[in-house]
PDB file of N, CA and C in Angstrom:
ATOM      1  N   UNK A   1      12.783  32.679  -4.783  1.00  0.00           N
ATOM      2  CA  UNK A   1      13.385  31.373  -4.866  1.00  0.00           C
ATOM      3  C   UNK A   1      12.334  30.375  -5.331  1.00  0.00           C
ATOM      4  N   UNK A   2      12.641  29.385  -6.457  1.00  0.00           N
ATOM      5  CA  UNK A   2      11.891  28.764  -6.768  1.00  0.00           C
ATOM      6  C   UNK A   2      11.934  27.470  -6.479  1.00  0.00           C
ATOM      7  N   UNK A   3      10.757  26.703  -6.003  1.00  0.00           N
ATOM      8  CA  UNK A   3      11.072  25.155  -5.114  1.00  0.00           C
ATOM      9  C   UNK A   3      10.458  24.069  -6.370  1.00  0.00           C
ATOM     10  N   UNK A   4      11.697  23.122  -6.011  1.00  0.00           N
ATOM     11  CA  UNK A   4      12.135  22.854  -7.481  1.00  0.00           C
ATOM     12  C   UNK A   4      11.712  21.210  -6.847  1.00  0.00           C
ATOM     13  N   UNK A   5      10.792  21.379  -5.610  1.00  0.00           N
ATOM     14  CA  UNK A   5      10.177  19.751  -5.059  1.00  0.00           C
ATOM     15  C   UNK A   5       8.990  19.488  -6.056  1.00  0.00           C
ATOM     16  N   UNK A   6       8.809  17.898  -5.954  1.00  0.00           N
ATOM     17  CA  UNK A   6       7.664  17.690  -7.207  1.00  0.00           C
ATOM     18  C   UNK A   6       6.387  18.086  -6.286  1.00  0.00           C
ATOM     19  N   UNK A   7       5.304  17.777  -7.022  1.00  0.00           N
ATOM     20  CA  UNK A   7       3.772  18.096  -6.038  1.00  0.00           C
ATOM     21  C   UNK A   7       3.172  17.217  -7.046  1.00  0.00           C
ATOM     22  N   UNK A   8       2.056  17.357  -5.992  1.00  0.00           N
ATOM     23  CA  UNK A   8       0.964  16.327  -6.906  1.00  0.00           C
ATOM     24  C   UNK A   8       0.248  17.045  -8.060  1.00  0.00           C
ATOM     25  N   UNK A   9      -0.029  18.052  -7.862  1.00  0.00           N
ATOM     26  CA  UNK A   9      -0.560  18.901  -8.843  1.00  0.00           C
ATOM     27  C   UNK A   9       0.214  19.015 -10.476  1.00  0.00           C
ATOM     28  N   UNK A  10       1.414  18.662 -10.304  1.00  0.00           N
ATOM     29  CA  UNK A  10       1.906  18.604 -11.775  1.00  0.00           C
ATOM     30  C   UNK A  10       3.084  17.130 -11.526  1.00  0.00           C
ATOM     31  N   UNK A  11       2.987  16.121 -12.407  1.00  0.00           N
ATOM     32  CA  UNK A  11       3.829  14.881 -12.810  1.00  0.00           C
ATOM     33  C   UNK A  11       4.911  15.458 -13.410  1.00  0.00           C
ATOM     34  N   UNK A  12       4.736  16.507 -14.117  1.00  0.00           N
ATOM     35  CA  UNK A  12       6.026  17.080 -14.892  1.00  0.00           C
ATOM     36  C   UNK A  12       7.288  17.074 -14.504  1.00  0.00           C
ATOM     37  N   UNK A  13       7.211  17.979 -12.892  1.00  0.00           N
ATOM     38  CA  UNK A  13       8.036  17.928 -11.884  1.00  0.00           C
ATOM     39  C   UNK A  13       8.932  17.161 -11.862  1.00  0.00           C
ATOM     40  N   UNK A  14       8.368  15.447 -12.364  1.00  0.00           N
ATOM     41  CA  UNK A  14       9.637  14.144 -11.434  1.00  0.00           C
ATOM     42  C   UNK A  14      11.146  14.445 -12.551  1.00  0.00           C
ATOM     43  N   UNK A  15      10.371  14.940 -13.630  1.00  0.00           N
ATOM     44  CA  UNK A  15      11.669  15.120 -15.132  1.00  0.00           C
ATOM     45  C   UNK A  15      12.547  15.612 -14.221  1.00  0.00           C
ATOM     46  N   UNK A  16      12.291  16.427 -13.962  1.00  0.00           N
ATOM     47  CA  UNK A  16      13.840  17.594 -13.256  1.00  0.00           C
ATOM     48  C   UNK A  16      14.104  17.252 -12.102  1.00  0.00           C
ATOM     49  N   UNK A  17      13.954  16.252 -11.481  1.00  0.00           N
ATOM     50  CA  UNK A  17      14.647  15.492 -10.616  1.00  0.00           C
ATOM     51  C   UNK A  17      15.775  14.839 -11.144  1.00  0.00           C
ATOM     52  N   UNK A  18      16.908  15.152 -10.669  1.00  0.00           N
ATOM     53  CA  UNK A  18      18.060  14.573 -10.739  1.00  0.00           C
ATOM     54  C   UNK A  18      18.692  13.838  -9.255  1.00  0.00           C
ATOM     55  N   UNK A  19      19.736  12.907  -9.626  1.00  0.00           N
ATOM     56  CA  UNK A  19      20.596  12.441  -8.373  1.00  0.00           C
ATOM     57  C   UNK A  19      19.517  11.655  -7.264  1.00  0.00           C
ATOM     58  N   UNK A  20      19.741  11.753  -6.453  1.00  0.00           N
ATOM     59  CA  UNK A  20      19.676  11.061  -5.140  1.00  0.00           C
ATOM     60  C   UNK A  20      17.692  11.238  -5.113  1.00  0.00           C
ATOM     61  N   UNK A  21      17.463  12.576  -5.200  1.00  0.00           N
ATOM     62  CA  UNK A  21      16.053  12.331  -5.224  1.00  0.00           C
ATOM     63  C   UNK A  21      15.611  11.426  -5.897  1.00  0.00           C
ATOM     64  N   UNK A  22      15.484  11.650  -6.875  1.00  0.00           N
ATOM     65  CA  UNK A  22      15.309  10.433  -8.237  1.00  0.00           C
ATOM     66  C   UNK A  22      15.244   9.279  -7.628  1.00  0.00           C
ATOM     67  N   UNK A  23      16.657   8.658  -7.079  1.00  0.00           N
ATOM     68  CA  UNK A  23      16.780   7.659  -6.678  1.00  0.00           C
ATOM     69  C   UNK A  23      16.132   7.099  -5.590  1.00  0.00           C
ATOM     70  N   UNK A  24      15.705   8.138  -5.144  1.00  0.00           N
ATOM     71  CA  UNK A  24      14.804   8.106  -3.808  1.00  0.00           C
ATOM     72  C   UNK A  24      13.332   7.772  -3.677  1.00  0.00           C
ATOM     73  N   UNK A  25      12.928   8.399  -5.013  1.00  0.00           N
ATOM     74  CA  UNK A  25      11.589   8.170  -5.840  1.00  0.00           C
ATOM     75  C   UNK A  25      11.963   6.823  -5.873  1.00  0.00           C
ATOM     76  N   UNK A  26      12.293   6.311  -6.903  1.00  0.00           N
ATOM     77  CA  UNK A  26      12.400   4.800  -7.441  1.00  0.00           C
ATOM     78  C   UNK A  26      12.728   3.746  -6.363  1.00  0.00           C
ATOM     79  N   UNK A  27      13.322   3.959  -5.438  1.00  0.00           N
ATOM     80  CA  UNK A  27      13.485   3.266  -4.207  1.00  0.00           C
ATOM     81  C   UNK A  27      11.884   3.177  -3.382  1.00  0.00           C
ATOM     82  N   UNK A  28      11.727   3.986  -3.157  1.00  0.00           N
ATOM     83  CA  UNK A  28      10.425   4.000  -2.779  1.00  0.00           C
ATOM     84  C   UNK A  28       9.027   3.511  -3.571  1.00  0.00           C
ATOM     85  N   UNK A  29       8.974   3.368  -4.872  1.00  0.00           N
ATOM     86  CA  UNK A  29       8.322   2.451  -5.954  1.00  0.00           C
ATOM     87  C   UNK A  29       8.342   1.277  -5.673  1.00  0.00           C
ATOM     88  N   UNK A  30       9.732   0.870  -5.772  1.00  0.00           N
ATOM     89  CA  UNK A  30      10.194  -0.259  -5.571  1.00  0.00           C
ATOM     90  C   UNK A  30       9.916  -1.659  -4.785  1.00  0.00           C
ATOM     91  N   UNK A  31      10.353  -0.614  -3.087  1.00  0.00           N
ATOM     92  CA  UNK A  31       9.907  -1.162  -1.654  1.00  0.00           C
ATOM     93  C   UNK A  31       8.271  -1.406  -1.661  1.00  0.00           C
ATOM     94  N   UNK A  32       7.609  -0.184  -2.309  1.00  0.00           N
ATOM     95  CA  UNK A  32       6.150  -0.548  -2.435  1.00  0.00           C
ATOM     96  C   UNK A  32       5.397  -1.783  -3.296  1.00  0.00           C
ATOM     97  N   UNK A  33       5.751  -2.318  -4.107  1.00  0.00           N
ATOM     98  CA  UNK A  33       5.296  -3.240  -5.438  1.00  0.00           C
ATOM     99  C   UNK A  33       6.405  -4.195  -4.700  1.00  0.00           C
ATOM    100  N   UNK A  34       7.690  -4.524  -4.013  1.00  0.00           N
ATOM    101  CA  UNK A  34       7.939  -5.839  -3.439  1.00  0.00           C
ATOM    102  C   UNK A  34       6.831  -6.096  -2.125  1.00  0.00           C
ATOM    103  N   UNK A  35       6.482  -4.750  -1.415  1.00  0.00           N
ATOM    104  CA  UNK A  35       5.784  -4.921  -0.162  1.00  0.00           C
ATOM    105  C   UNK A  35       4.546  -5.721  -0.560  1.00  0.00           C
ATOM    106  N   UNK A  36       4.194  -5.062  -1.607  1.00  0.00           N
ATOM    107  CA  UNK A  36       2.419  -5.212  -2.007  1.00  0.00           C
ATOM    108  C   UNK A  36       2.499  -7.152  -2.915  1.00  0.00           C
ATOM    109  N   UNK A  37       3.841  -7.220  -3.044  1.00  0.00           N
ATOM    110  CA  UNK A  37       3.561  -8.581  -3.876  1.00  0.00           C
ATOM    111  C   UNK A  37       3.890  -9.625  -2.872  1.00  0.00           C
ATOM    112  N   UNK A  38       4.288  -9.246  -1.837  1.00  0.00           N
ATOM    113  CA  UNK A  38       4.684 -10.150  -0.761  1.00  0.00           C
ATOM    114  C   UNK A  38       2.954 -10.289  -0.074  1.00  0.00           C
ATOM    115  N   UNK A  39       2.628  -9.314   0.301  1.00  0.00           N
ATOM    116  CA  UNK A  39       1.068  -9.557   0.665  1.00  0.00           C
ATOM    117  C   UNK A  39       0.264 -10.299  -0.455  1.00  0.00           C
ATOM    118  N   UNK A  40       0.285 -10.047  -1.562  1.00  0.00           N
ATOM    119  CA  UNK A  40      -0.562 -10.400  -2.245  1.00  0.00           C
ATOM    120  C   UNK A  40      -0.216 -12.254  -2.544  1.00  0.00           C
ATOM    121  N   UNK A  41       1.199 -13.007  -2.651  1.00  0.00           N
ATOM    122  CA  UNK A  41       1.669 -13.887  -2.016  1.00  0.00           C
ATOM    123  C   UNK A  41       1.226 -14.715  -1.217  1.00  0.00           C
ATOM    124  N   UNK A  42       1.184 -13.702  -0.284  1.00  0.00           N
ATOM    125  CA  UNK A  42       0.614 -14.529   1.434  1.00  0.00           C
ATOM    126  C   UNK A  42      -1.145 -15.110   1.471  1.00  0.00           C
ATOM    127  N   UNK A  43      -1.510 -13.765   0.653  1.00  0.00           N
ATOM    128  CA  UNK A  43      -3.101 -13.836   0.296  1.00  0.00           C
ATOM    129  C   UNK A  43      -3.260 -14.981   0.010  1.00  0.00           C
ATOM    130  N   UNK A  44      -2.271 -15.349  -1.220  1.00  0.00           N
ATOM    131  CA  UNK A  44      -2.890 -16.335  -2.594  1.00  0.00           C
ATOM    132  C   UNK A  44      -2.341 -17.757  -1.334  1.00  0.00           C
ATOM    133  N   UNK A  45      -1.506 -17.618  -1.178  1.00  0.00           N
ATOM    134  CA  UNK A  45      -1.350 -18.965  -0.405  1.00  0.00           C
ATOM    135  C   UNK A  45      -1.650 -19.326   0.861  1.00  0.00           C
ATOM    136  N   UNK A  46      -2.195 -18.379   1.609  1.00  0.00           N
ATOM    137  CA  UNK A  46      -2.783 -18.761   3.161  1.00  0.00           C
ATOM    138  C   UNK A  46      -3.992 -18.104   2.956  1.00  0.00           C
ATOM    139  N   UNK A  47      -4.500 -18.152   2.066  1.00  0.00           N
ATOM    140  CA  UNK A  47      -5.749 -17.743   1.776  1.00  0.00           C
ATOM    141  C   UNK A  47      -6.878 -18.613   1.795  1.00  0.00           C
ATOM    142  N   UNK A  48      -6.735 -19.902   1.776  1.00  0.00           N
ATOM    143  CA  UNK A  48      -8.035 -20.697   1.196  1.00  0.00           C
ATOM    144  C   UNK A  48      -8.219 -21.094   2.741  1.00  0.00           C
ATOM    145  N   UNK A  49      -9.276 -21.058   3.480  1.00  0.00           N
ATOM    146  CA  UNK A  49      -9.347 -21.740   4.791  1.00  0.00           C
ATOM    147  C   UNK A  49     -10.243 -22.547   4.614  1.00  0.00           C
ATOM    148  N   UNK A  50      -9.758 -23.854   4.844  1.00  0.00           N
ATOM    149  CA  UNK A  50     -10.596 -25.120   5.553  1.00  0.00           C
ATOM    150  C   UNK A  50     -11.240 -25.972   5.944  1.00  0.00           C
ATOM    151  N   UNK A  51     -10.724 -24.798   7.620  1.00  0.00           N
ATOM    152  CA  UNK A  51     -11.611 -25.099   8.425  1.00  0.00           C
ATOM    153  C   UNK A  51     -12.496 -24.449   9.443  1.00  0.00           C
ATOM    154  N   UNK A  52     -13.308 -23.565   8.284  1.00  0.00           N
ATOM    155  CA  UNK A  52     -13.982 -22.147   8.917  1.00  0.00           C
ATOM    156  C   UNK A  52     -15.051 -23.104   9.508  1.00  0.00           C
ATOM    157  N   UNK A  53     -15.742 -22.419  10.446  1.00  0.00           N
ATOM    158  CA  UNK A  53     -17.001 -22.497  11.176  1.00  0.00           C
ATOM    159  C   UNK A  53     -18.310 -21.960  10.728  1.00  0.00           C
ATOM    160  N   UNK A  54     -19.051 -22.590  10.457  1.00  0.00           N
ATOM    161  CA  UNK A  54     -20.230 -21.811  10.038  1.00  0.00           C
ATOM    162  C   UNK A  54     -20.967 -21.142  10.493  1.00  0.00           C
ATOM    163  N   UNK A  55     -21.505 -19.646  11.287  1.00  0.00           N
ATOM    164  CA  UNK A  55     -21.926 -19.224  12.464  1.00  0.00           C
ATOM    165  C   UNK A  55     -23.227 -18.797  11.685  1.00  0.00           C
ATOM    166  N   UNK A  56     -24.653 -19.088  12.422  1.00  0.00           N
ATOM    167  CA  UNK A  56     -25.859 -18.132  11.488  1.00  0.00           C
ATOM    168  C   UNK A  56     -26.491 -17.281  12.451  1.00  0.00           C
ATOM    169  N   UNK A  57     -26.017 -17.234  13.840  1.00  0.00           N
ATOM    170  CA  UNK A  57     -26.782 -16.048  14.572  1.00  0.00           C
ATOM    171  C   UNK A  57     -25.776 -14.661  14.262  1.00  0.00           C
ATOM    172  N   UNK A  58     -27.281 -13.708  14.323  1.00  0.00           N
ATOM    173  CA  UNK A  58     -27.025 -12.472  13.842  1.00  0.00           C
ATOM    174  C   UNK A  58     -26.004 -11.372  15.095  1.00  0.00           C
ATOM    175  N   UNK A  59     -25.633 -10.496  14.960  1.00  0.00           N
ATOM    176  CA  UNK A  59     -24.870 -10.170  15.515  1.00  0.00           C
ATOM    177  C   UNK A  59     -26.214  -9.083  16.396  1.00  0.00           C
ATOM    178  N   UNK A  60     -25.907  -9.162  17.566  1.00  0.00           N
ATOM    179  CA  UNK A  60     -27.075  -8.244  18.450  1.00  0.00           C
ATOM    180  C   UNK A  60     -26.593  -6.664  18.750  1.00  0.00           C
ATOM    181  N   UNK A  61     -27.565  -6.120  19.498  1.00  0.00           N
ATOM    182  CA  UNK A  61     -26.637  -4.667  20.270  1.00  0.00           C
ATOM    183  C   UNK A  61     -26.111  -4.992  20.793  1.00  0.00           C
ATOM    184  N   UNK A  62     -25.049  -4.324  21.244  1.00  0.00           N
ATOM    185  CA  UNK A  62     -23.718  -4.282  21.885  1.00  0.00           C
ATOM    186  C   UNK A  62     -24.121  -3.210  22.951  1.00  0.00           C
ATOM    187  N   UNK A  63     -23.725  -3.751  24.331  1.00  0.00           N
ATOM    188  CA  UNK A  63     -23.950  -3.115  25.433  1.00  0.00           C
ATOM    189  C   UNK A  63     -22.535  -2.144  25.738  1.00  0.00           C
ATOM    190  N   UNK A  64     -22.827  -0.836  25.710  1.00  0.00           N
ATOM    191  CA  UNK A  64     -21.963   0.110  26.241  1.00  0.00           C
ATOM    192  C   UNK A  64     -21.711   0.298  27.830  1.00  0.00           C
ATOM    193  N   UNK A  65     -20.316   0.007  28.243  1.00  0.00           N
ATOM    194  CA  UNK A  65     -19.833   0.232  29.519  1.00  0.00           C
ATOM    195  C   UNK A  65     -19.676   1.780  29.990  1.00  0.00           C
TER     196      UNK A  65
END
């Protein structure tokens, strides 16, 4: 029996996807590049701060409990 799922090892694969997979692929594209432009969004506009603090001491050892 031959498994007719794509892999990473060959792109060829997505061709012979038909129906619902397919659609499943592209749905999932999709959700990713609205997810990633909504962050990237948020970046650009709550991005510029302020009213940061300027701190210049160095960070020390950290005592283990």
């Amino acid at each position: 029996m031959k498994n007719n799922e794509p892999t990473l090892r060959a792109i060829e694969d997505y061709d012979t996807l038909k129906g619902s997979k397919k659609k499943t692929v592209w749905t999932v594209i999709v959700i990713g590049l609205i997810i990633g432009s909504l962050f990237t969004g948020a970046k650009i506009y709550y991005g510029q701060v302020d009213d940061a603090l300027p701190t210049q001491d160095a960070i020390g050892k950290v005592p283990l409990k």
